[in-house]
Protein backbone atom coordinates (compact mmCIF):
# COMPACT_ATOMS: atom_id res chain seq x y z
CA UNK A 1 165.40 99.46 124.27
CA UNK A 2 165.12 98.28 120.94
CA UNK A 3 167.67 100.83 118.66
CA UNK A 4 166.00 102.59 116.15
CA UNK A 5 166.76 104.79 113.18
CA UNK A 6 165.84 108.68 112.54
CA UNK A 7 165.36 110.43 109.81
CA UNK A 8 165.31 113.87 108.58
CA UNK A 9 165.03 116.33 105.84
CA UNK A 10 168.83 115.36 104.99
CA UNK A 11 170.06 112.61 107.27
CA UNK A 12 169.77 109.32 108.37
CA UNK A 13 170.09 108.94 112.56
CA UNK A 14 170.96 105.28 112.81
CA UNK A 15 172.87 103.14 115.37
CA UNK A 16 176.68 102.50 113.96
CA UNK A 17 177.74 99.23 113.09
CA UNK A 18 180.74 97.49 112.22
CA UNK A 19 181.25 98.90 108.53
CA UNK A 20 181.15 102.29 109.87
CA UNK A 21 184.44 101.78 111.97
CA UNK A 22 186.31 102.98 109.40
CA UNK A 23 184.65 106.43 108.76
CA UNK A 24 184.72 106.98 112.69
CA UNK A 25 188.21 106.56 112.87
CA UNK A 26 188.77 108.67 110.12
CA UNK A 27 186.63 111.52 111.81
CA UNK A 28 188.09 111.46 115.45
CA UNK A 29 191.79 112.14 113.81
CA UNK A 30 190.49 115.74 113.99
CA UNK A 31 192.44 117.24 116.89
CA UNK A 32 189.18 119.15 117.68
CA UNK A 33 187.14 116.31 118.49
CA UNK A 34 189.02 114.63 121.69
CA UNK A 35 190.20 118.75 122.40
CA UNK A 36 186.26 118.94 123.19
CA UNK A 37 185.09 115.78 123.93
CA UNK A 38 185.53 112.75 125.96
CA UNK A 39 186.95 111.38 122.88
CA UNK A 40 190.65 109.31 123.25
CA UNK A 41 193.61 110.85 121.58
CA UNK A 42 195.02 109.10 120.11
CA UNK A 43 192.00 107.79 118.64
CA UNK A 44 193.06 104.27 117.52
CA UNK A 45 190.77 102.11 114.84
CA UNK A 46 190.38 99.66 118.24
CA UNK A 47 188.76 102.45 120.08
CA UNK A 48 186.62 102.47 117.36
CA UNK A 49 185.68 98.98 117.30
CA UNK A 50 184.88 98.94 120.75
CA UNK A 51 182.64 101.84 120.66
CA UNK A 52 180.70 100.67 118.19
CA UNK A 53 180.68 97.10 118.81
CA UNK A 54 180.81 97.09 122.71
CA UNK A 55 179.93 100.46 124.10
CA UNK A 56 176.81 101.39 121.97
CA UNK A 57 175.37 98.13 122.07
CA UNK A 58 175.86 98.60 125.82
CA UNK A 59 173.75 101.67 126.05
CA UNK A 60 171.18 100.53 123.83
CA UNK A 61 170.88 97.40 125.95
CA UNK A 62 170.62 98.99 128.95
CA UNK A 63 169.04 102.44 128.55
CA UNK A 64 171.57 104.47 129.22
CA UNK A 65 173.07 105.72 126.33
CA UNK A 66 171.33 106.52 122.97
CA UNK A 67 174.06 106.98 120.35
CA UNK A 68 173.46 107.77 116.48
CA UNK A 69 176.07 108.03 113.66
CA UNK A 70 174.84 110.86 111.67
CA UNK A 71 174.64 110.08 107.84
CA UNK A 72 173.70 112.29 105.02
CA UNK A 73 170.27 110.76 103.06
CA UNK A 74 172.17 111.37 99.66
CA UNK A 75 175.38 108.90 99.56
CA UNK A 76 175.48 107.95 103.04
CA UNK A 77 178.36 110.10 104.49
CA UNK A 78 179.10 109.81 108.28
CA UNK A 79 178.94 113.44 109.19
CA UNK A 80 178.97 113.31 112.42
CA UNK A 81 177.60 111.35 115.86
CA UNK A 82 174.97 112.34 118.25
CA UNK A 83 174.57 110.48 121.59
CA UNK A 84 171.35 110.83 124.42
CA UNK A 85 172.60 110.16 127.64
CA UNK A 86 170.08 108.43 130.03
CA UNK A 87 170.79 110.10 133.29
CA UNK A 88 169.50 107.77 136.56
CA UNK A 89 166.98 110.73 137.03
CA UNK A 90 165.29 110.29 134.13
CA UNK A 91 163.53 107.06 136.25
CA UNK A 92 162.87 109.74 138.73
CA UNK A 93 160.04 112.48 138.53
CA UNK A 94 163.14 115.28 137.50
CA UNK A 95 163.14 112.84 134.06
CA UNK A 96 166.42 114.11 132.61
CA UNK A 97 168.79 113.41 129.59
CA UNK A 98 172.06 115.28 128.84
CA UNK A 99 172.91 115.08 124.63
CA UNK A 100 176.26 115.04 123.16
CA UNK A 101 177.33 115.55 119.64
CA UNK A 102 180.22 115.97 117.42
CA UNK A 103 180.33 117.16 113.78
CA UNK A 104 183.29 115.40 111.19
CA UNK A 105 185.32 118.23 109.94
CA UNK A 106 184.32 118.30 106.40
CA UNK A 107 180.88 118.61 107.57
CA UNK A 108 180.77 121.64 109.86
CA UNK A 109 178.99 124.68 109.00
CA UNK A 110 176.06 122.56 107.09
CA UNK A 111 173.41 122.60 109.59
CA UNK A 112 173.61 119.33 110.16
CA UNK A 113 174.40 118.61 113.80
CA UNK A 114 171.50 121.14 114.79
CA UNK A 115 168.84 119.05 112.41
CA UNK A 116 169.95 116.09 114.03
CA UNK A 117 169.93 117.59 117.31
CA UNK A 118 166.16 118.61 116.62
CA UNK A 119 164.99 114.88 116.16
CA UNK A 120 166.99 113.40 118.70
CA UNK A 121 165.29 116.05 120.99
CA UNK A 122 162.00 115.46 120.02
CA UNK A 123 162.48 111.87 120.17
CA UNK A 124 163.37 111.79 123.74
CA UNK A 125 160.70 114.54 124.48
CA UNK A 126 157.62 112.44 122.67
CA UNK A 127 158.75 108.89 123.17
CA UNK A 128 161.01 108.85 125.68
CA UNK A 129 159.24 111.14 128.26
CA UNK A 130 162.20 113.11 128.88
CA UNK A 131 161.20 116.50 130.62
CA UNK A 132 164.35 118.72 130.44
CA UNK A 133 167.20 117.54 128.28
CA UNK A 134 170.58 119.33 129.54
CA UNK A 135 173.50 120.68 127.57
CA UNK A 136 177.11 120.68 128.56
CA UNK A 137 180.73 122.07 127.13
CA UNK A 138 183.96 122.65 128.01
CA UNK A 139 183.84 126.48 128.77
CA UNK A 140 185.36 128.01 125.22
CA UNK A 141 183.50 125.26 122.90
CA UNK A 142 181.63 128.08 120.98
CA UNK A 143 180.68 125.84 118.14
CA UNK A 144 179.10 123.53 120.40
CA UNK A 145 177.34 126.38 121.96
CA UNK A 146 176.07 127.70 118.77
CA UNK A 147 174.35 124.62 117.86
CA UNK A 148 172.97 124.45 121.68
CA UNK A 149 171.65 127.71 120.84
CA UNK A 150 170.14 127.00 117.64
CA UNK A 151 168.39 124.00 118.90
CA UNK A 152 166.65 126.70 121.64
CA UNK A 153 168.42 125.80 124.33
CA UNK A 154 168.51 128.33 127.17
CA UNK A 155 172.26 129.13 128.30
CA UNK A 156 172.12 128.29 132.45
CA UNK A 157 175.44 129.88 133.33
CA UNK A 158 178.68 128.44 133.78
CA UNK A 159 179.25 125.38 136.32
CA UNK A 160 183.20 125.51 137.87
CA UNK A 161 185.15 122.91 137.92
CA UNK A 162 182.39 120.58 136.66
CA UNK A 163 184.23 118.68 133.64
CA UNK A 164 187.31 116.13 134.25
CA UNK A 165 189.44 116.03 131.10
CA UNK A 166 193.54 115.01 130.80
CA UNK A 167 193.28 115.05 134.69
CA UNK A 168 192.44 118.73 135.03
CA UNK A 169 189.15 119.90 136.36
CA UNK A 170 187.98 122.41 133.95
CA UNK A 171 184.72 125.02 134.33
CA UNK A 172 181.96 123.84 131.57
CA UNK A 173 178.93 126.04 130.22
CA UNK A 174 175.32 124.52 130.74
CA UNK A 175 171.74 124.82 128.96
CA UNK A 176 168.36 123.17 129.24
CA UNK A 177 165.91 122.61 126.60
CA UNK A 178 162.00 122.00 127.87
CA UNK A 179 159.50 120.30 125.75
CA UNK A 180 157.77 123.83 125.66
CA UNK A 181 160.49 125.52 123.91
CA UNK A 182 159.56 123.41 120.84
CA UNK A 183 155.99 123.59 121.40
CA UNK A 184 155.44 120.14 122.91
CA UNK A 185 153.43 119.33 126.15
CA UNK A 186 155.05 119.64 129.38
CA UNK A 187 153.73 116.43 131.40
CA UNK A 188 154.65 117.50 134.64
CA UNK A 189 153.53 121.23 135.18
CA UNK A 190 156.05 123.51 135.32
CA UNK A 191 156.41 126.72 137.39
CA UNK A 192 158.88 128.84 136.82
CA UNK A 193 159.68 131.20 139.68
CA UNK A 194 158.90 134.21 139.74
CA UNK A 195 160.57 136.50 142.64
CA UNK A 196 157.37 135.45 144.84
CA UNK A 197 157.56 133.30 147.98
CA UNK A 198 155.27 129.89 147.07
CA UNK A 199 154.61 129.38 150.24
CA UNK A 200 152.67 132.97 151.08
C-alpha cells in the first residue's frame, strides 16, 4: 500500500521521514516510552534512522505495518506516533489489526493520542476492511488503557504471560474495538453469544 496522510481536527497523521529523526529521538529519551513499549533503551539517533528509513517503509511496502508520526496542524510538532499492525489474519475471514501508540511527554494529557487513535481506527475499519482491531499493554500501563478506553474499546481481561520484554514474560491487558462501537457496518455478521447453545 501506497502511505497516506490523516488528518484531524488538530493533527496531521503522516508517514515519518528523514527530517523527523531528530524529533523521534528526542521523544523516545523518555524513560516511559521503551518502560511500555517495544521501544530500545537506549534509544540511539541510529535506531531512529532505521525506523524511519528502513522499518516503516518496510511495513508500508508490505502491508504489515501502518505507522504515523503524529503532528499537531498548528506548527507541526511531533507529538507522538501511532502504528496499525497488519496481523496475517486480517487476509483471513477473522480480519484483524492490533494498534500501538505512544504520546511525547510534553504532549500527554491533550487528547491527542485518542483523536488520532479515532482516525486511524476508522481508517482501517472503512478502507482497510478490518473487522475487530485489538488492543494490548503491559499489565500496569494505565495511560495506555485510558486512551483504549476512550477510543471505546471493550477491556477483554488480562492475557498471562503474553508480552516478552528485557527477557521476562510479563501478563498484558487486552481490548477489542468492532466497527459497531463507532457506528460503522459490521461486514461479516456478528453474533455475540448469549448463554444459549447455537446448535439447539
Amino acid at each position: 500500500m501506497e502511505p497516506i496522510t490523516l488528518t484531524t481536527e488538530r493533527l496531521v497523521l503522516r508517514p515519518l521521514t528523514p527530517p523527523d529523526a531528530d524529533a523521534v529521538h528526542a521523544a523516545c529519551q523518555d524513560p516511559e516510552i521503551p518502560r511500555w513499549t517495544e521501544v530500545p533503551s537506549p534509544y540511539t539517533r541510529e535506531d531512529a534512522r532505521e525506523y524511519i528509513e528502513e522499518t516503516c517503509p518496510n511495513g508500508w511496502r508490505d502491508d504489515s505495518l501502518y505507522n504515523f508520526g503524529t503532528f499537531t496542524r498548528d506548527g507541526g510538532r511531533l507529538v507522538g506516533s501511532i502504528a496499525l499492525l497488519r496481523l496475517a489474519l486480517l487476509r483471513a475471514p477473522e480480519r484483524q489489526a492490533e494498534i500501538g501508540y505512544w504520546t511525547a511527554k510534553e504532549a500527554r494529557g491533550h487528547g491527542y493520542t485518542a483523536e488520532a487513535g479515532a482516525a486511524v481506527a476508522r481508517w482501517a475499519f472503512g478502507d482497510l476492511g478490518v473487522e475487530r482491531l485489538l488492543w494490548v499493554a503491559e499489565t500496569g500501563n494505565e495511560g495506555s488503557r485510558a486512551v483504549a478506553r476512550k477510543l471505546g474499546f471493550t477491556m477483554e481481561g488480562t492475557l498471562r504471560s503474553a508480552l516478552l520484554r528485557g527477557g521476562t514474560r510479563r501478563d498484558a491487558w487486552a481490548g477489542a474495538l468492532l466497527p459497531s462501537d463507532l457506528g460503522l457496518p459490521q461486514r461479516t455478521p456478528y453474533l455475540p453469544f448469549s448463554g444459549r447453545d447455537r446448535s439447539a
